[in-house]
Structures are given as C-alpha cells and as structure tokens.
PDB file of N, CA and C in Angstrom:
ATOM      1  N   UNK A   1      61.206  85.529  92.623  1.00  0.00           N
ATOM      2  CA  UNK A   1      62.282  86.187  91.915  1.00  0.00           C
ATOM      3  C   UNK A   1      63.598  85.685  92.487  1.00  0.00           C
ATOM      4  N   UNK A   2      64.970  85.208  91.652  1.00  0.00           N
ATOM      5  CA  UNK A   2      65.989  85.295  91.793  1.00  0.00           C
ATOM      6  C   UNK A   2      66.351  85.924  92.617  1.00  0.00           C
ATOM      7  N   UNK A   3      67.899  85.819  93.126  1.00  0.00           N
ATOM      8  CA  UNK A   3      68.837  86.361  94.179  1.00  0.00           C
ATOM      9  C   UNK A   3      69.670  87.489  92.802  1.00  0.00           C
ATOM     10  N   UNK A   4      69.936  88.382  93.333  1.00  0.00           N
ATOM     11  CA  UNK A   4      70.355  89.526  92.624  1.00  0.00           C
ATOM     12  C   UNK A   4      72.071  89.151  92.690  1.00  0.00           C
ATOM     13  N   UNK A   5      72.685  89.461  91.340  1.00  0.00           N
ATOM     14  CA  UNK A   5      74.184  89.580  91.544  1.00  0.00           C
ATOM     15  C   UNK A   5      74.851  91.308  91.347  1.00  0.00           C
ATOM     16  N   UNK A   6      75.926  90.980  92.290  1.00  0.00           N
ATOM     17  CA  UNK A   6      76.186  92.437  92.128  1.00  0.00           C
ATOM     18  C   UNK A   6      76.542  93.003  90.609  1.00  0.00           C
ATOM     19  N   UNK A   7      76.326  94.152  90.310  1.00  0.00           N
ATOM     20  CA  UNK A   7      76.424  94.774  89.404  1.00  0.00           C
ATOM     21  C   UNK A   7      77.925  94.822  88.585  1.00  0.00           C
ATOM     22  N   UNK A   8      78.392  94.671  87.678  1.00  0.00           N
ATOM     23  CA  UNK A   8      79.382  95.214  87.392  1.00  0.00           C
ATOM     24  C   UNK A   8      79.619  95.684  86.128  1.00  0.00           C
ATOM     25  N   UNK A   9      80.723  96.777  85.588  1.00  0.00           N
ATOM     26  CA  UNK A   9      80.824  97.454  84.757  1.00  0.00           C
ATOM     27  C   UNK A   9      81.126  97.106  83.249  1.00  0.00           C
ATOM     28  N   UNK A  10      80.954  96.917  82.391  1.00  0.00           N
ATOM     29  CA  UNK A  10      80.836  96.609  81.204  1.00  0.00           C
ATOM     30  C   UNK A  10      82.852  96.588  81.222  1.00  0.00           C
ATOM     31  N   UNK A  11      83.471  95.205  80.496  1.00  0.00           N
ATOM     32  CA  UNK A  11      84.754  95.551  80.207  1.00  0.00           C
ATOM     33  C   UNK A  11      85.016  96.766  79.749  1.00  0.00           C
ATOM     34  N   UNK A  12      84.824  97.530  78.985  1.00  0.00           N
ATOM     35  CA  UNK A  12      85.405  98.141  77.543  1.00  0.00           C
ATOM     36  C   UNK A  12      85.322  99.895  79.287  1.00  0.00           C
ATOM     37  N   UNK A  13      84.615  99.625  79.936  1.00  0.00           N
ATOM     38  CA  UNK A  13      84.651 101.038  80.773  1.00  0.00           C
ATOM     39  C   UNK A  13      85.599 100.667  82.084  1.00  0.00           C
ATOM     40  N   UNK A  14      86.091  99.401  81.823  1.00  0.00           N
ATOM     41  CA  UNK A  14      87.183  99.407  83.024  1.00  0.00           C
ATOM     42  C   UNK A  14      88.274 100.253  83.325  1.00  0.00           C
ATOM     43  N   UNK A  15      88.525 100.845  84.036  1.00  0.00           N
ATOM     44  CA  UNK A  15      89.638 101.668  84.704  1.00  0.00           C
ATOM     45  C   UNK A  15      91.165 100.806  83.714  1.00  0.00           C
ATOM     46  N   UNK A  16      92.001 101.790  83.011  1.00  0.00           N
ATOM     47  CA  UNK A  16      92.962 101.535  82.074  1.00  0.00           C
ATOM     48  C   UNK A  16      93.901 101.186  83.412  1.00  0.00           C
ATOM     49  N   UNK A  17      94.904  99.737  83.266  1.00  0.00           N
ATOM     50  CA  UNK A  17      95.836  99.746  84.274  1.00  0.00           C
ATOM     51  C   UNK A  17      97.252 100.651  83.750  1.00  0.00           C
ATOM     52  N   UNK A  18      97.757 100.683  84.414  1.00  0.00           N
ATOM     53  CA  UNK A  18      99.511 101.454  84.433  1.00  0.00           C
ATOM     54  C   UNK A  18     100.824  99.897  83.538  1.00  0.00           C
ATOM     55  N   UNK A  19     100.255  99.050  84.042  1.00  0.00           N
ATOM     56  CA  UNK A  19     101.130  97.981  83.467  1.00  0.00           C
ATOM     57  C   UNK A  19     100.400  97.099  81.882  1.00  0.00           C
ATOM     58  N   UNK A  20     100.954  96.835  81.144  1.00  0.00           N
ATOM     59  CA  UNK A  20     100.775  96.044  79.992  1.00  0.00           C
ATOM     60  C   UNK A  20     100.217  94.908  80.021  1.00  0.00           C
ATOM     61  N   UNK A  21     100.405  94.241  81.222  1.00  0.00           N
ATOM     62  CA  UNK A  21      99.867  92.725  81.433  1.00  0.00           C
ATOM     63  C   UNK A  21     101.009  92.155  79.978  1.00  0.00           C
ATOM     64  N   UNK A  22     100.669  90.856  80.187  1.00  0.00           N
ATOM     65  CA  UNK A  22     101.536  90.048  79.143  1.00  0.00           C
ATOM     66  C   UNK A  22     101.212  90.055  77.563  1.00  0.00           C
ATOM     67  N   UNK A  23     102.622  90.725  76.789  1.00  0.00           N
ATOM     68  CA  UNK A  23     102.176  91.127  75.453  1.00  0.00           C
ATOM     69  C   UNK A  23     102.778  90.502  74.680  1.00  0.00           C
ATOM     70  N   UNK A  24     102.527  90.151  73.371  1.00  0.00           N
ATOM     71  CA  UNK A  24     103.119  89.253  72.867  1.00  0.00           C
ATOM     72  C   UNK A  24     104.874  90.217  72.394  1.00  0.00           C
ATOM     73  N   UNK A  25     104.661  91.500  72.337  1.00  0.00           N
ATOM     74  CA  UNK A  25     105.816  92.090  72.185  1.00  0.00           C
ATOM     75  C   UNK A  25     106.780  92.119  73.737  1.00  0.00           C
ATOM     76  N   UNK A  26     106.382  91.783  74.711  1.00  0.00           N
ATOM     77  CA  UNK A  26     107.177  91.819  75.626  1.00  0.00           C
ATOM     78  C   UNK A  26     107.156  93.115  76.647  1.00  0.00           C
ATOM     79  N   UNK A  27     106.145  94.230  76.261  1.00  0.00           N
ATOM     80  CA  UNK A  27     106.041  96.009  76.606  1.00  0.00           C
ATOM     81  C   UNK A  27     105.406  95.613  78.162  1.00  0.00           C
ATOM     82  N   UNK A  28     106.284  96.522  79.288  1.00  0.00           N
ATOM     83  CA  UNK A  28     105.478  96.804  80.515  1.00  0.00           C
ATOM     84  C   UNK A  28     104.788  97.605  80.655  1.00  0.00           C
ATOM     85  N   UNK A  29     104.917  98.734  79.999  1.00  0.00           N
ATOM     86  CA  UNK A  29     103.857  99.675  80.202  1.00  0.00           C
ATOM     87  C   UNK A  29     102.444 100.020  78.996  1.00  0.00           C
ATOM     88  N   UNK A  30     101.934 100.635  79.402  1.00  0.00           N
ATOM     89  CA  UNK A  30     100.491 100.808  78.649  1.00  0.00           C
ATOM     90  C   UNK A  30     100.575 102.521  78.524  1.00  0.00           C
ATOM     91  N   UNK A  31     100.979 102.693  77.451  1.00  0.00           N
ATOM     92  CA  UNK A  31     101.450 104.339  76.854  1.00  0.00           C
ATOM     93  C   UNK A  31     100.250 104.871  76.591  1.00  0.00           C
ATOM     94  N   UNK A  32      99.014 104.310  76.189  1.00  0.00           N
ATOM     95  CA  UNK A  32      97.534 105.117  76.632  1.00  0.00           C
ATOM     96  C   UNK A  32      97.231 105.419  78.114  1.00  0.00           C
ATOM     97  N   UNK A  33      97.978 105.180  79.183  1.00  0.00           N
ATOM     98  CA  UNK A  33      97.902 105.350  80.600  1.00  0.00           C
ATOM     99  C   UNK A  33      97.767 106.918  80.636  1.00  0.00           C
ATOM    100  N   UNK A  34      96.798 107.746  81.547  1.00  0.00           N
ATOM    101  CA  UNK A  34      97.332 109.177  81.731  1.00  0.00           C
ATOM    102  C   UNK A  34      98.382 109.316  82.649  1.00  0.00           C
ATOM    103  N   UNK A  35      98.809 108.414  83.181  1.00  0.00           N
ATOM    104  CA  UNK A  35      99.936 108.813  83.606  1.00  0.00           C
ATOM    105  C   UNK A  35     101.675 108.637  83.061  1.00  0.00           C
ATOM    106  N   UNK A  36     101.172 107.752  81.921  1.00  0.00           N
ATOM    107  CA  UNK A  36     102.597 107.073  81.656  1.00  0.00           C
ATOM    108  C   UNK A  36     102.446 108.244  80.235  1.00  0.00           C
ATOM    109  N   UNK A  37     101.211 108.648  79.452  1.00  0.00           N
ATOM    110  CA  UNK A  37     101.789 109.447  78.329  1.00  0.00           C
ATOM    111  C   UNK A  37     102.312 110.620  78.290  1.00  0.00           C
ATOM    112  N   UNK A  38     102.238 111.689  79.353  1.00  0.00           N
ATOM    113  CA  UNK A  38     103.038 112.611  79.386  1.00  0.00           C
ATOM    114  C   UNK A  38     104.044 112.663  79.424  1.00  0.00           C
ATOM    115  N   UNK A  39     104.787 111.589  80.280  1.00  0.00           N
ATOM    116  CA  UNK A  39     106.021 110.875  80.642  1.00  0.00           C
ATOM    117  C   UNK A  39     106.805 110.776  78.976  1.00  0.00           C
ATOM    118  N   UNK A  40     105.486 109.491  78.244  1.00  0.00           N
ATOM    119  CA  UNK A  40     105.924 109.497  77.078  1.00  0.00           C
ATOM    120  C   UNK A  40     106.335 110.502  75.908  1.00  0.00           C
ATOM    121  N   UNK A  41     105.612 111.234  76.096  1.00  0.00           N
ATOM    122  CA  UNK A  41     105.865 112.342  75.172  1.00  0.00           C
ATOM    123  C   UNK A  41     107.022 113.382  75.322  1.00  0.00           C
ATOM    124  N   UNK A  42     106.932 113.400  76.924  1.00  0.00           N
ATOM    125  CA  UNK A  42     108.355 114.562  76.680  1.00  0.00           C
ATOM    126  C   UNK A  42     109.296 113.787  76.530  1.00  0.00           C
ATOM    127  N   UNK A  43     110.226 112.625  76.890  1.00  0.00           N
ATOM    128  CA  UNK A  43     110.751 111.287  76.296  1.00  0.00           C
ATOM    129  C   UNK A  43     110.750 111.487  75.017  1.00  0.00           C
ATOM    130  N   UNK A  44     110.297 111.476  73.983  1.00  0.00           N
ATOM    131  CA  UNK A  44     109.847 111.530  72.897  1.00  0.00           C
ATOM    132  C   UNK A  44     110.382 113.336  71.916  1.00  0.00           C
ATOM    133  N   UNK A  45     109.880 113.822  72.732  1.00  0.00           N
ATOM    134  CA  UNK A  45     110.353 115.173  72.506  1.00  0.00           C
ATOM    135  C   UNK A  45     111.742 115.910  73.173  1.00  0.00           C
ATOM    136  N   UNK A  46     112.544 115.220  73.719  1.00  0.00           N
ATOM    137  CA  UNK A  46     113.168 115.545  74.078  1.00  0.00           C
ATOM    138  C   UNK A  46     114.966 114.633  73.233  1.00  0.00           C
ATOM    139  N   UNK A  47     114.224 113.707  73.111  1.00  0.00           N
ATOM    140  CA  UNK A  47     115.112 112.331  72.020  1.00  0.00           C
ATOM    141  C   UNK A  47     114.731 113.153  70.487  1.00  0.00           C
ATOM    142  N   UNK A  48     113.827 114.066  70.248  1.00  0.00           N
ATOM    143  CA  UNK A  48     113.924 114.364  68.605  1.00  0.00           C
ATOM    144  C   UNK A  48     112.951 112.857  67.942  1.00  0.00           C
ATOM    145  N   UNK A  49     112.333 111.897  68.553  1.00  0.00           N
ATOM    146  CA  UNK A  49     111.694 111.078  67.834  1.00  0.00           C
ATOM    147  C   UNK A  49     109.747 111.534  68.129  1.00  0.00           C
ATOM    148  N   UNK A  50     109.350 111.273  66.930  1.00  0.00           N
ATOM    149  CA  UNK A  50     107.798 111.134  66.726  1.00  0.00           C
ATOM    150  C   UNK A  50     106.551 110.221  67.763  1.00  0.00           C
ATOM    151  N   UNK A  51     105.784 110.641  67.982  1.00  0.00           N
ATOM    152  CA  UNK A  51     105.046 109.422  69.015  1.00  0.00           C
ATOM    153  C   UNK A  51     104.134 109.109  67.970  1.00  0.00           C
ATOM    154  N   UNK A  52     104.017 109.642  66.677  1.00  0.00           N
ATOM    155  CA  UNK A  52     103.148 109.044  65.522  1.00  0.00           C
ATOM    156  C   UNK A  52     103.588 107.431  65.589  1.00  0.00           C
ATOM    157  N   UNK A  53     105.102 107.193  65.686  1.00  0.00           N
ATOM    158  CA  UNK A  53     105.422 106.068  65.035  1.00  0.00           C
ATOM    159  C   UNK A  53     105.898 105.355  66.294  1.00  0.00           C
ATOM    160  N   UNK A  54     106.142 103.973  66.423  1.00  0.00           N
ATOM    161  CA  UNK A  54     106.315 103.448  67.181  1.00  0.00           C
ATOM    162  C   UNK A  54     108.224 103.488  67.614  1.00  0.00           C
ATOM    163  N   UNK A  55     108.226 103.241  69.113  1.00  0.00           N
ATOM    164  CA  UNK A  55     110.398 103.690  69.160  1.00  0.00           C
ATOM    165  C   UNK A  55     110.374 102.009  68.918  1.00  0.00           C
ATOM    166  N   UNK A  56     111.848 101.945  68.575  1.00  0.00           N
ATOM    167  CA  UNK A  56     112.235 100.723  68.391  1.00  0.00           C
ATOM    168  C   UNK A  56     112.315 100.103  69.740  1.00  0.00           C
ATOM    169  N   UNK A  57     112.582  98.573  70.019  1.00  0.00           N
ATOM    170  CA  UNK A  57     112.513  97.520  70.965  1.00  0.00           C
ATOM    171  C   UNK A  57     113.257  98.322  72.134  1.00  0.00           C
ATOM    172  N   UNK A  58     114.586  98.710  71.660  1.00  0.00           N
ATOM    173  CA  UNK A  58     115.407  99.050  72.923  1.00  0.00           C
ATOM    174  C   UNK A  58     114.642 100.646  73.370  1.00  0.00           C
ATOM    175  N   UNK A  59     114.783 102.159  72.678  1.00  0.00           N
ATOM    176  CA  UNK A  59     114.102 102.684  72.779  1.00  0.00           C
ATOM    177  C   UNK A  59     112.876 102.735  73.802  1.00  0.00           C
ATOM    178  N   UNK A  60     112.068 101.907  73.592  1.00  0.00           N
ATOM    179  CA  UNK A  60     111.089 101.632  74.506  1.00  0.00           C
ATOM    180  C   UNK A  60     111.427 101.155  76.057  1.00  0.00           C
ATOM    181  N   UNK A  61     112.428  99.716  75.267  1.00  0.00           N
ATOM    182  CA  UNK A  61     112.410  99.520  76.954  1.00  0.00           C
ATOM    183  C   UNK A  61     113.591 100.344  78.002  1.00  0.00           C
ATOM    184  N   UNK A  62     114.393 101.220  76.972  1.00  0.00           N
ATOM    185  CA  UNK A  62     114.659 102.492  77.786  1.00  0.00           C
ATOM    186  C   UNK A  62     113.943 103.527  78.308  1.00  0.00           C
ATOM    187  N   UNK A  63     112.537 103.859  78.114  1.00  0.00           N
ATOM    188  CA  UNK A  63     111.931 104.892  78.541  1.00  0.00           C
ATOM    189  C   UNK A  63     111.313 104.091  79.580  1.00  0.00           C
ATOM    190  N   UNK A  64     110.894 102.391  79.421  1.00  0.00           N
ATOM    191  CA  UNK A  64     110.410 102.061  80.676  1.00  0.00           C
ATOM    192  C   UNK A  64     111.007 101.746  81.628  1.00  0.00           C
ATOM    193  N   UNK A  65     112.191 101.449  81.370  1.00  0.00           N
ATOM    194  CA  UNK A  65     113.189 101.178  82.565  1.00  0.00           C
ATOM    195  C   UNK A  65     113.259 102.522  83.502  1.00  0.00           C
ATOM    196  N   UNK A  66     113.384 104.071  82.566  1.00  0.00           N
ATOM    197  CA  UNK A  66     113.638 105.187  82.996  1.00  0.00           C
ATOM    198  C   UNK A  66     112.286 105.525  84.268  1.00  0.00           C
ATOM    199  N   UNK A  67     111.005 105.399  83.398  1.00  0.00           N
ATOM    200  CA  UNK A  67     109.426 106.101  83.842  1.00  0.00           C
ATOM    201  C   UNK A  67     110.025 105.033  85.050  1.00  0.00           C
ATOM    202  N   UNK A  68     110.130 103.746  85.453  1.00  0.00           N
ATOM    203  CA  UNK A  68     109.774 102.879  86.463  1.00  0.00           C
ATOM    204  C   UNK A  68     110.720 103.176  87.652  1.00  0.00           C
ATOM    205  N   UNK A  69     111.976 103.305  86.946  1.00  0.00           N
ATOM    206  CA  UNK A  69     113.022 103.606  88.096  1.00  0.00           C
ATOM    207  C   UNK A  69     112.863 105.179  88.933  1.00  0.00           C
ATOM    208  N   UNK A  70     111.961 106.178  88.195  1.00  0.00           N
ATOM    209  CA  UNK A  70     111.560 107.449  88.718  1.00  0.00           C
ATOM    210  C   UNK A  70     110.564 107.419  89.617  1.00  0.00           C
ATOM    211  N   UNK A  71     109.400 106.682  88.813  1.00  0.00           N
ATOM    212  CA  UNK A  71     108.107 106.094  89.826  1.00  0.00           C
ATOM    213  C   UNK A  71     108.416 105.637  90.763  1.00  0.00           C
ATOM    214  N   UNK A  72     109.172 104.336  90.821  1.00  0.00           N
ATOM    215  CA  UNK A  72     109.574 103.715  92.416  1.00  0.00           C
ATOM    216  C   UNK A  72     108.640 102.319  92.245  1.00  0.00           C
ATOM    217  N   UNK A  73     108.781 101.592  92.636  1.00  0.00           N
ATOM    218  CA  UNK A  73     107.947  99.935  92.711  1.00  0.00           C
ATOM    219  C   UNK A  73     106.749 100.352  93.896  1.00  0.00           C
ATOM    220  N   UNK A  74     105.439  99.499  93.006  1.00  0.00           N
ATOM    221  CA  UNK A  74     104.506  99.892  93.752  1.00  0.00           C
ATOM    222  C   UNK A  74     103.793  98.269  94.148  1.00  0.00           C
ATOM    223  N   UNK A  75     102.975  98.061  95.025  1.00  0.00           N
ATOM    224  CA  UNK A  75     102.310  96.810  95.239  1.00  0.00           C
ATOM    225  C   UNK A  75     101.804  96.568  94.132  1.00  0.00           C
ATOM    226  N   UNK A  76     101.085  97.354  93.191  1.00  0.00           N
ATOM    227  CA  UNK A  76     100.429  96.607  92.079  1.00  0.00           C
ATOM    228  C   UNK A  76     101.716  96.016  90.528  1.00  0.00           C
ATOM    229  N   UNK A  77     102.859  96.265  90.737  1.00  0.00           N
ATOM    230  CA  UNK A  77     103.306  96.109  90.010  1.00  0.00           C
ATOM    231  C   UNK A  77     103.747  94.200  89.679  1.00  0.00           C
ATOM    232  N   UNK A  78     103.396  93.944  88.804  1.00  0.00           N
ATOM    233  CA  UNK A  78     103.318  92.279  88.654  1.00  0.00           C
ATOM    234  C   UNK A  78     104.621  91.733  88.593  1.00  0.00           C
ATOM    235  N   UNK A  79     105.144  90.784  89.303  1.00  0.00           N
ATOM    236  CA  UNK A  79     106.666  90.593  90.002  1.00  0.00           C
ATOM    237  C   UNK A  79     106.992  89.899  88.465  1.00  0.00           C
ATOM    238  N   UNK A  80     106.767  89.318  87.670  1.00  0.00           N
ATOM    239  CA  UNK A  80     107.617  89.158  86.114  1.00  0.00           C
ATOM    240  C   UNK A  80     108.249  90.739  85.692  1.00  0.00           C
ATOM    241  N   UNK A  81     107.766  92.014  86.023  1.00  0.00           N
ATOM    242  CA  UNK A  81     107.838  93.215  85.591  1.00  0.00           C
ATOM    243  C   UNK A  81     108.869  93.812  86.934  1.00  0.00           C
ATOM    244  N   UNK A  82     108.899  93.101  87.506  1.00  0.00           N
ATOM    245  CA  UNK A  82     109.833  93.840  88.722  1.00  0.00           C
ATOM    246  C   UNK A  82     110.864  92.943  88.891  1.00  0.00           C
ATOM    247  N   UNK A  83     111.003  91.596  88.237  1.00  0.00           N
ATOM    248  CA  UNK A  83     112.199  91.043  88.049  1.00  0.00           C
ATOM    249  C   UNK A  83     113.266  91.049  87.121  1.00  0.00           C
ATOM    250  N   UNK A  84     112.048  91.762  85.885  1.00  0.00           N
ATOM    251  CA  UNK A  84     112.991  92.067  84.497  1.00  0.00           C
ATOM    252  C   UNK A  84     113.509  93.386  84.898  1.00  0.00           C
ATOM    253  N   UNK A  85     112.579  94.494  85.451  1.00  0.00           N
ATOM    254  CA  UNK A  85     113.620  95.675  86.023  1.00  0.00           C
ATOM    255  C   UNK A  85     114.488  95.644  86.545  1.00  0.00           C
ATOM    256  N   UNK A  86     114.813  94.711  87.855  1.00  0.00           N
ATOM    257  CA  UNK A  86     115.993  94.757  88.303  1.00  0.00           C
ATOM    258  C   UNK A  86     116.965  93.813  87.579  1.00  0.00           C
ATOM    259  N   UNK A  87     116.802  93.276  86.710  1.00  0.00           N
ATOM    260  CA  UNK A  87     118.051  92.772  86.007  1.00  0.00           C
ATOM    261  C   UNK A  87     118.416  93.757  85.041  1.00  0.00           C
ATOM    262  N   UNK A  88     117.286  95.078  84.421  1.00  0.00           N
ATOM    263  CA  UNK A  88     117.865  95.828  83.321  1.00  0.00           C
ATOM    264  C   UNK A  88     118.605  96.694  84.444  1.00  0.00           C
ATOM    265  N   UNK A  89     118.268  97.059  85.518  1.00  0.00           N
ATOM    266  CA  UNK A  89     119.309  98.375  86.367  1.00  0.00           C
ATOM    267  C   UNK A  89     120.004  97.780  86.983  1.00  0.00           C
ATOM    268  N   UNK A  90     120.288  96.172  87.095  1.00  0.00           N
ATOM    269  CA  UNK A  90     121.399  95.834  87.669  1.00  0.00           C
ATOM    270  C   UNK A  90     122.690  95.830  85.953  1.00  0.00           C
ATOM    271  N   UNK A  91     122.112  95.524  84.692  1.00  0.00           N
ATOM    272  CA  UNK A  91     123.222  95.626  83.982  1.00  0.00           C
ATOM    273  C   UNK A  91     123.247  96.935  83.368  1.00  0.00           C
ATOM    274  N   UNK A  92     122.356  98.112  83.660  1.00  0.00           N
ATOM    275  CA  UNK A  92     122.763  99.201  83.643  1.00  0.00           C
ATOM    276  C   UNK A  92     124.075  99.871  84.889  1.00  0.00           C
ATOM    277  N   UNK A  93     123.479  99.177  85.997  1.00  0.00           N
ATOM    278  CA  UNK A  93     125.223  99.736  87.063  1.00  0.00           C
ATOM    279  C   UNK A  93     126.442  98.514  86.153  1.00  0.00           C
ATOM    280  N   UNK A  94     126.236  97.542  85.877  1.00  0.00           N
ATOM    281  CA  UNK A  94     127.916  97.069  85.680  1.00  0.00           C
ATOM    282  C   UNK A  94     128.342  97.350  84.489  1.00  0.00           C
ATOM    283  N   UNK A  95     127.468  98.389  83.439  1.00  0.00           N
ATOM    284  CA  UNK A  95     128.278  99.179  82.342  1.00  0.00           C
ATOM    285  C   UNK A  95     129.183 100.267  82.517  1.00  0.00           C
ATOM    286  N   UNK A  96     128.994 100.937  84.009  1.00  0.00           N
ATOM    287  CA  UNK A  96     129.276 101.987  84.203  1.00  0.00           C
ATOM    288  C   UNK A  96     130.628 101.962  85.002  1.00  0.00           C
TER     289      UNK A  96
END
C-alpha cells in the first residue's frame, strides 16, 4: 500500500477569509465575512441605503476604508490592500 497524504478539506468548506483577494472590481473586503457584515449593515442602515442592492464604487470603498481604519492592520492583511489604505487616509487627512 501507498504512503498516505494528509487529509484536506474540500474547497467549497474552507474557512471564508476577511479580505477579497484580487477582484476584478477592485473590493477589499468580503461582505459575506461574519465579521465584516454586521459592520456592513449598520453602515447601510445608518446611510438610509438597502444591502439588497449593491453601494456604488465610492460608497463601498468608504465603508472599507472606515471597517479597516477601526479594525487596525493585521499580519494577514495583503500589503496591495494596506498600500491602497494608506494612500485613501493619507488623502482623506489633506482634505481636511
């Protein structure tokens, strides 16, 4: 008999990540996350807009700029996603 390989879990039951990985829309976060949709929703409910429908480009990447800058930078966060943040909160301080 063969040498045994370790076991592993069928894709589709992999653990959901917190980040988007590379999308063709450009989105960092993954809004099926349990941690990022509560976030999303009161966001959502609190702006008067629907989570039926999708927010527009900016919209979005205002709630992720917001969820990320609250969260704080973590090791898993993929440095394309932590370089576009700090250029959106660096031209969020020189509006102000």
């Amino acid at each position: 008999m063969g040498g045994y390989r370790q076991w592993e879990p069928p894709l589709d039951t992999q653990p959901v990540g917190i980040y988007a990985g590379r999308t063709k829309y450009g989105y960092w976060l993954n809004i099926s996350h349990p941690e990022v949709r509560p976030a999303f929703e009161e966001y959502c409910r609190c702006r008067g807009y629907s989570t039926r429908y999708p927010l527009s480009d900016i919209e979005r990447r205002t709630f992720e700029v917001m969820f990320l800058r609250d969260r704080g930078e973590d090791r898993i966060m993929p440095n394309w996603i932590r370089y576009q943040l700090a250029e959106a909160l660096s031209r969020m301080r020189d509006k102000k």
